[in-house]
Protein backbone atom coordinates (compact mmCIF):
# COMPACT_ATOMS: atom_id res chain seq x y z
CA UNK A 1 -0.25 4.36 11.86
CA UNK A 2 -0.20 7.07 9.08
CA UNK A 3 2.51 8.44 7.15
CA UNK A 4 0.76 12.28 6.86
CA UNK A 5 1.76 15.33 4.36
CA UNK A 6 4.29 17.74 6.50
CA UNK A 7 4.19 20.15 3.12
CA UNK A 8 2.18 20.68 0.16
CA UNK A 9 3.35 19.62 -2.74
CA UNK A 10 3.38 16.55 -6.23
CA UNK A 11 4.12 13.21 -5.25
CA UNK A 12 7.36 12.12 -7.28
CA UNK A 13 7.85 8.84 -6.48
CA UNK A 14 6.31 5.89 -4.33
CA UNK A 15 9.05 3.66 -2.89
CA UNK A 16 6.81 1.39 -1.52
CA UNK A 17 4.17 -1.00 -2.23
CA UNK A 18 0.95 -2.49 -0.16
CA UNK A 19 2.27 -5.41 2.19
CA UNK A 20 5.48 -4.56 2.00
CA UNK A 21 7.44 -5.05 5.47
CA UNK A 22 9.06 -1.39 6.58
CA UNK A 23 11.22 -0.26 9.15
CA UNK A 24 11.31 2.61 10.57
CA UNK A 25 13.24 5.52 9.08
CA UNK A 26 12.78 3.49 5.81
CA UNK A 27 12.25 6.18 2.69
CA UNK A 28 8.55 5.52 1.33
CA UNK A 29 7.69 8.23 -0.74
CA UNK A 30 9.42 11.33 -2.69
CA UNK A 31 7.73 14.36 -2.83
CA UNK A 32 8.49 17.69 -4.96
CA UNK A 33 7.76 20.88 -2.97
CA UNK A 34 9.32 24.10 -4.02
CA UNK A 35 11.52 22.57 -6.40
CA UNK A 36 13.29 20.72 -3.26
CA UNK A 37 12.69 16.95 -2.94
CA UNK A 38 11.39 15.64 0.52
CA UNK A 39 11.78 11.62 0.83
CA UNK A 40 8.99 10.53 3.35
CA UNK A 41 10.10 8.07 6.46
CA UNK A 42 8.34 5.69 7.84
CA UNK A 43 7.71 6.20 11.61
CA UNK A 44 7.25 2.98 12.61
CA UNK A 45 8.40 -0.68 12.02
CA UNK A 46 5.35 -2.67 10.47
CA UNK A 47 3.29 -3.28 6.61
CA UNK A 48 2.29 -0.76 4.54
CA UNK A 49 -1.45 -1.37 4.27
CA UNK A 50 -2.55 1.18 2.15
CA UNK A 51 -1.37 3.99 0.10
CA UNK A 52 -3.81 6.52 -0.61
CA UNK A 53 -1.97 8.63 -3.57
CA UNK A 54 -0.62 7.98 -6.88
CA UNK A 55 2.46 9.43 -8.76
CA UNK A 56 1.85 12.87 -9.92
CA UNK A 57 -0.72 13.87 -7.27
CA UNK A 58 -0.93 17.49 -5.45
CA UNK A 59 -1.24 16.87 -2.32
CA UNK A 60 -1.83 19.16 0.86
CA UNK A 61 -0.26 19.98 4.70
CA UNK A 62 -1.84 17.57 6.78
CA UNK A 63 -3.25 14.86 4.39
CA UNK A 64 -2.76 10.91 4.59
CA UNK A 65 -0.71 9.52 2.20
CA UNK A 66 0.35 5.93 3.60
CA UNK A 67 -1.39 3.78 6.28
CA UNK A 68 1.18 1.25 7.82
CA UNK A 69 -0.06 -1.58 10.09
């Protein structure tokens, strides 16, 4: 599964770290967009197997930021 970008914006925060168990609806990432902070959910109950951002980085509508197995 993939956690994907619903806005544009700077990653604030990563809650989360690779093989760490998640549920779903648990907050795994913060992101600043408009001056508004978003927290990112998981969808899904499972490990987060990769993340594929760092703190600080633009990032786009659309793009993968968290792969959870």
């Amino acid at each position: 599964h993939m956690i994907i970008s619903f806005i544009p914006g700077t990653v604030l925060d990563i809650l989360v770290k690779p093989g760490q168990r998640v549920r779903k609806g648990d907050g795994l990432m913060l992101l600043d967009s408009m001056k508004m902070q978003n927290q990112l959910k998981s969808t899904v109950d499972g490990k987060v197997k990769t993340i594929l951002v760092r703190k600080g980085d633009r990032v786009s509508k659309g793009m993968v930021l968290i792969e959870v197995e």
